[in-house]
Every structure is written in structure tokens, then in C-alpha cells.
N, C-alpha and C. Protein backbone atom coordinates (compact mmCIF):
# COMPACT_ATOMS: atom_id res chain seq x y z
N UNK A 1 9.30 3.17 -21.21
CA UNK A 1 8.97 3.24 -19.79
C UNK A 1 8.73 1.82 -19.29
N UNK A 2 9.42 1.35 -18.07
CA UNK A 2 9.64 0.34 -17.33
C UNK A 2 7.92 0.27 -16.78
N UNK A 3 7.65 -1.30 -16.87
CA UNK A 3 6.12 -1.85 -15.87
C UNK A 3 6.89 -0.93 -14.40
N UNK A 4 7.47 -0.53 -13.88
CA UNK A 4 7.46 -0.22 -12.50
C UNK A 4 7.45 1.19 -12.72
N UNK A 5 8.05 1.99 -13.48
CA UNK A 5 7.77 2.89 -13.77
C UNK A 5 6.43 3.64 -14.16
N UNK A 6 5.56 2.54 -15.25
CA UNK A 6 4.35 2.92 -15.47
C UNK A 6 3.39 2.90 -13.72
N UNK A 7 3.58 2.05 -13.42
CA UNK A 7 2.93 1.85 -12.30
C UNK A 7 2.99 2.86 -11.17
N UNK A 8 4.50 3.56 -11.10
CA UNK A 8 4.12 4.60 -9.90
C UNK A 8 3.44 5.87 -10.87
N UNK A 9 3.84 5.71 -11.87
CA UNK A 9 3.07 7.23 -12.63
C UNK A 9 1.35 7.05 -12.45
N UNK A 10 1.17 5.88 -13.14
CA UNK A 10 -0.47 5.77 -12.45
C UNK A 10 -0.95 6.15 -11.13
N UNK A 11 0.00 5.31 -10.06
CA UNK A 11 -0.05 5.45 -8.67
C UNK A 11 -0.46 7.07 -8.25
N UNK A 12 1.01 7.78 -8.77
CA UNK A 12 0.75 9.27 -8.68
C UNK A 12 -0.06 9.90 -9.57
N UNK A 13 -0.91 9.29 -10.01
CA UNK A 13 -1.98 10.14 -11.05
C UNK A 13 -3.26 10.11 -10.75
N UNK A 14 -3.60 8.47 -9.75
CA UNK A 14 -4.65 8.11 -9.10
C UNK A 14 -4.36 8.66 -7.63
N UNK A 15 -3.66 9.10 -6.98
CA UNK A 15 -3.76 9.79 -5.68
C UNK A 15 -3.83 11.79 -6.23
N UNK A 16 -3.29 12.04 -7.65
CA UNK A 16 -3.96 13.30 -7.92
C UNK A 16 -5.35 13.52 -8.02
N UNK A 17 -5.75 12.58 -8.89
CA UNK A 17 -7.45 12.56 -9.21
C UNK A 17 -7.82 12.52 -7.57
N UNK A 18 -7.41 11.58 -7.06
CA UNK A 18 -8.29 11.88 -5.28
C UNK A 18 -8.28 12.83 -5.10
N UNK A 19 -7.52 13.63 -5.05
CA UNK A 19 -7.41 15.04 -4.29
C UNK A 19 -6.63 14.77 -3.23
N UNK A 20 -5.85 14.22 -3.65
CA UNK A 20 -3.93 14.28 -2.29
C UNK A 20 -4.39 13.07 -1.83
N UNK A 21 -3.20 13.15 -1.07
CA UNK A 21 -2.84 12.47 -0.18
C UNK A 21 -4.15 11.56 0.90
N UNK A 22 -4.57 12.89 1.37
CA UNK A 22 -5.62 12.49 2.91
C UNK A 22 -6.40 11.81 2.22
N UNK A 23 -6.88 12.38 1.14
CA UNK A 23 -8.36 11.85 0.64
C UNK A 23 -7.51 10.07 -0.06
N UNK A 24 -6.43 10.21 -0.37
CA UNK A 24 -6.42 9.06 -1.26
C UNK A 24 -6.41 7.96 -0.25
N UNK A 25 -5.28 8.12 1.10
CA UNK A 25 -5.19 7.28 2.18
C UNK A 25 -6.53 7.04 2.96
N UNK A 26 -7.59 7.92 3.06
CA UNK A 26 -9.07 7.48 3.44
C UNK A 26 -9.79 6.52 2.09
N UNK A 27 -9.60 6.87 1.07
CA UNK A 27 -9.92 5.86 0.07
C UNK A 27 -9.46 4.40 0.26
N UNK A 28 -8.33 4.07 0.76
CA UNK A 28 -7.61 2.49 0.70
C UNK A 28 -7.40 2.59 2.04
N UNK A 29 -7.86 3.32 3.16
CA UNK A 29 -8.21 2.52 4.67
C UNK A 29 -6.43 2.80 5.52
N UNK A 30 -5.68 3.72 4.84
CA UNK A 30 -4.22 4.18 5.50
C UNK A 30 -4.30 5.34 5.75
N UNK A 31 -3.55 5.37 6.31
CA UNK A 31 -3.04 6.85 6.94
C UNK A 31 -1.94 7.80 5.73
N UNK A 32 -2.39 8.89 5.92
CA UNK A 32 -1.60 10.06 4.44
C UNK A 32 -0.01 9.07 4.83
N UNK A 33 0.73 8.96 5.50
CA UNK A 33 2.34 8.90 6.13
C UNK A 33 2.28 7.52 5.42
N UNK A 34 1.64 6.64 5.86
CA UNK A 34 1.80 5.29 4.40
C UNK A 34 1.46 5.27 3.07
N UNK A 35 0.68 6.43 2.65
CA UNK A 35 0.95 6.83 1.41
C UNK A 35 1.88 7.65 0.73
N UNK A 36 2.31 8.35 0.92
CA UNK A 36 3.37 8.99 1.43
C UNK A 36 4.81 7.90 1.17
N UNK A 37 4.69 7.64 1.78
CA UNK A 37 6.17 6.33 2.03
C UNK A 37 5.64 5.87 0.98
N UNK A 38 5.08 4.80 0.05
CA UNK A 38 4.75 4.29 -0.87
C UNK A 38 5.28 4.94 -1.87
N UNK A 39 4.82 6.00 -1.73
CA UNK A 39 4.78 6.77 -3.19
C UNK A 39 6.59 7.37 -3.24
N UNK A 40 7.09 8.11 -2.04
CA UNK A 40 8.51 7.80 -2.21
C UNK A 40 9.23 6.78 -2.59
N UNK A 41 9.02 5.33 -1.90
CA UNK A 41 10.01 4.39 -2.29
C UNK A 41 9.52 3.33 -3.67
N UNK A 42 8.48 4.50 -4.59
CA UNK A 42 7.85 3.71 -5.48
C UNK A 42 7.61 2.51 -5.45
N UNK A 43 7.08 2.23 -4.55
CA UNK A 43 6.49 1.13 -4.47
C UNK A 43 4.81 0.51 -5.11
N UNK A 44 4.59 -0.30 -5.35
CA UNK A 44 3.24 -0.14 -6.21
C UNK A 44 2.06 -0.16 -4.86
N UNK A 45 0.82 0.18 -5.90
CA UNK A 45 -0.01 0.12 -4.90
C UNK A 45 -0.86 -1.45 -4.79
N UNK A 46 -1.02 -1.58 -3.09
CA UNK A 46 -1.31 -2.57 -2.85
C UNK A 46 -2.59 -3.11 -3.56
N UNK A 47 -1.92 -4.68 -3.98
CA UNK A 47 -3.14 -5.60 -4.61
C UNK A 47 -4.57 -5.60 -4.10
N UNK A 48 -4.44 -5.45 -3.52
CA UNK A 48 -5.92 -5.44 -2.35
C UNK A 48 -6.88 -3.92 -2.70
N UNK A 49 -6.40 -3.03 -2.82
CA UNK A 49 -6.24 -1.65 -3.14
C UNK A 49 -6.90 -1.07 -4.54
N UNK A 50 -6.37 -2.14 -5.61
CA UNK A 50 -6.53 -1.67 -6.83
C UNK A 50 -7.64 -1.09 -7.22
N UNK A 51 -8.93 -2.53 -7.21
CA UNK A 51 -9.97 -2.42 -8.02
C UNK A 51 -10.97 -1.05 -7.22
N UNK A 52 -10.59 -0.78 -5.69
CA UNK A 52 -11.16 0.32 -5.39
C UNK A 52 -10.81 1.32 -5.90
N UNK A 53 -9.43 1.43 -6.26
CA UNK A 53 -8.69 2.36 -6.72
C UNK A 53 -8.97 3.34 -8.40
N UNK A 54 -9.03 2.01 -8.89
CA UNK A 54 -10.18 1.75 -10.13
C UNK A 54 -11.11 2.69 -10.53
N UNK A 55 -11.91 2.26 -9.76
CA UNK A 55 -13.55 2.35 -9.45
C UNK A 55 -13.65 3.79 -9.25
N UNK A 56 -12.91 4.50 -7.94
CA UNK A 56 -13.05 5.76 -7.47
C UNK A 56 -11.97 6.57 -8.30
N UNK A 57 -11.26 6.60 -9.27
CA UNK A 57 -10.57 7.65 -9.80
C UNK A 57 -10.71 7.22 -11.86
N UNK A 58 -11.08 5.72 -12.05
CA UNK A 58 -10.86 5.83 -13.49
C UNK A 58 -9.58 5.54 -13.91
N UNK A 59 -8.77 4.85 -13.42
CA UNK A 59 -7.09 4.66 -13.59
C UNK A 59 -7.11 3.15 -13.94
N UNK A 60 -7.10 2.88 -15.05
CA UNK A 60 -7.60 0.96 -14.87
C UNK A 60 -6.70 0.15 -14.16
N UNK A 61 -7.00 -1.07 -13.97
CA UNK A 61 -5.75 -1.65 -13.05
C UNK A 61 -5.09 -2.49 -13.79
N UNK A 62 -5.13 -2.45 -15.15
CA UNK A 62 -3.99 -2.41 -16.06
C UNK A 62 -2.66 -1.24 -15.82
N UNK A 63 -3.15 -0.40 -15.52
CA UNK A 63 -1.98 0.79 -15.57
C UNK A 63 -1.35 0.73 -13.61
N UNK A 64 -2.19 0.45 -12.82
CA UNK A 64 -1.70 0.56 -11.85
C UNK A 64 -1.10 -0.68 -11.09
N UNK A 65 -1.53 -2.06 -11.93
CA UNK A 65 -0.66 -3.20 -11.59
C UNK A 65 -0.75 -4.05 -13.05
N UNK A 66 0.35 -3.89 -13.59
CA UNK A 66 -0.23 -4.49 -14.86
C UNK A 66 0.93 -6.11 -14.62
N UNK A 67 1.77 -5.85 -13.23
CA UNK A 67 1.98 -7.55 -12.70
C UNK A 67 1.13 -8.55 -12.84
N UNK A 68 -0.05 -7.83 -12.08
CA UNK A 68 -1.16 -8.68 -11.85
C UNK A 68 -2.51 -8.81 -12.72
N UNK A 69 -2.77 -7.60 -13.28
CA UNK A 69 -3.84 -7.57 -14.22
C UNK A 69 -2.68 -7.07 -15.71
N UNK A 70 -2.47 -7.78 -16.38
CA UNK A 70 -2.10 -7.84 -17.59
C UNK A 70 -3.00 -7.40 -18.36
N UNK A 71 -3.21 -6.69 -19.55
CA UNK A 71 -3.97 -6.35 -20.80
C UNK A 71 -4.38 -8.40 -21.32
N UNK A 72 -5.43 -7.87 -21.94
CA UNK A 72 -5.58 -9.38 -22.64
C UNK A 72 -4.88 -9.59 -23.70
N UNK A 73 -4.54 -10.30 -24.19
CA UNK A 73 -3.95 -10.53 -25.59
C UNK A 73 -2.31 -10.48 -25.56
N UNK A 74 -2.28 -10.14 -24.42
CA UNK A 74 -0.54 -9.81 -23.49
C UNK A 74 -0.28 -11.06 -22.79
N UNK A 75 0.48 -12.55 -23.69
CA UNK A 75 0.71 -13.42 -23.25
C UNK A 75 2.47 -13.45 -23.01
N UNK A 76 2.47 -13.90 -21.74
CA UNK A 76 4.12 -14.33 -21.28
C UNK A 76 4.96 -14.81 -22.25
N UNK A 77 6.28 -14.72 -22.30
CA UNK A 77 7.15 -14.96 -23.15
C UNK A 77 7.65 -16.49 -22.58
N UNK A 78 7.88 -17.62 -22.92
CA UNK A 78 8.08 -18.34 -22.47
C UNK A 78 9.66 -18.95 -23.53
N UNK A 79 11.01 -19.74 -22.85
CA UNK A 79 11.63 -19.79 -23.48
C UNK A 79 11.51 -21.75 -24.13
N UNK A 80 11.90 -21.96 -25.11
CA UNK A 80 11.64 -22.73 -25.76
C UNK A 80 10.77 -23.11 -26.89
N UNK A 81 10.08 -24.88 -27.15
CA UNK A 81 9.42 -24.66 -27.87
C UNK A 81 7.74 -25.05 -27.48
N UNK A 82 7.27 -24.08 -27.39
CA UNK A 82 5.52 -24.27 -26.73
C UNK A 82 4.90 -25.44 -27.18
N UNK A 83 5.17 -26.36 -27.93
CA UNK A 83 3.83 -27.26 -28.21
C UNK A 83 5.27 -28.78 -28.03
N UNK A 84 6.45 -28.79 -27.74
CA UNK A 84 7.25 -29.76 -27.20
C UNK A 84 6.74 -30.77 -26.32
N UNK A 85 5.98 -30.54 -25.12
CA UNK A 85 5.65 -31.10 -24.19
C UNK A 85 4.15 -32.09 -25.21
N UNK A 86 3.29 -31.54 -26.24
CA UNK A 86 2.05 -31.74 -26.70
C UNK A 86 2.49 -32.97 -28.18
N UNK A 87 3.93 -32.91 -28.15
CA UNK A 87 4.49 -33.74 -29.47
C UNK A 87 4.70 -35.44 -29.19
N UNK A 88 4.28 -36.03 -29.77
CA UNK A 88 4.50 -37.49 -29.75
C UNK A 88 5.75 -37.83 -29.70
């Protein structure tokens, strides 16, 4: 499963725990019709959004932006050789 993929499954798992739609769009300050649209064009949920998101359903924001909040120990792949720039 694709990071964008994980992310709308969270998305749609943290607007179930709300209790739909209304309640999830009164949670993050939108209207049901922009949640709604979101959640069709899988789009993730907004950065701003998360840690409330978090907080009120239990969905960590590892799973619902893991762009931005990465797991720890989950370092970038970088191409070359890492300590090149640190060599005499």
C-alpha cells in the first residue's frame, strides 16, 4: 500500500470514528461538501488539520500524513555517498 493510499484509508477511518461527515467537517472548521470533495479526490487531510484530528479520533498523524510526520527511525533515502561531503 502506497503513502497516499495509506493516508486516505486513515483519512476515511478518522472521519468514521467522528461519526460522518457533519461531525468530522465541524471538527476541522469545513463544511460536510469540502469534506466530501477531499475524500473523493483523495486528497490528504489538511496539515493544519492533523494534530486535531489526532487528538479527537486516535488516528496518529503518522498514518494520516506520514509526508509530514514520518515514524522516527524512518530516515530518507538519499542517492550517493553520505559522509563524501565530511571526507578530506
Amino acid at each position: 500500500m502506497s503513502d497516499d493510499d495509506s493516508m486516505a484509508a486513515a483519512f476515511r477511518e478518522a472521519v468514521r470514528i467522528a461519526g460522518g461527515q457533519v461531525l468530522f467537517a465541524g471538527l476541522i472548521g469545513r463544511t460536510q461538501s469540502a469534506v466530501s470533495k477531499m475524500l473523493k479526490a483523495e486528497r490528504p487531510l489538511p496539515a493544519e488539520n492533523v494534530l486535531t484530528v489526532e487528538e479527537a479520533t486516535g488516528i496518529s498523524r503518522h498514518d494520516l500524513r506520514p509526508d509530514i510526520y514520518p515514524r522516527e527511525g524512518v530516515l530518507p533515502v538519499r542517492d550517493g555517498d553520505p559522509f563524501e561531503e565530511a571526507r578530506p
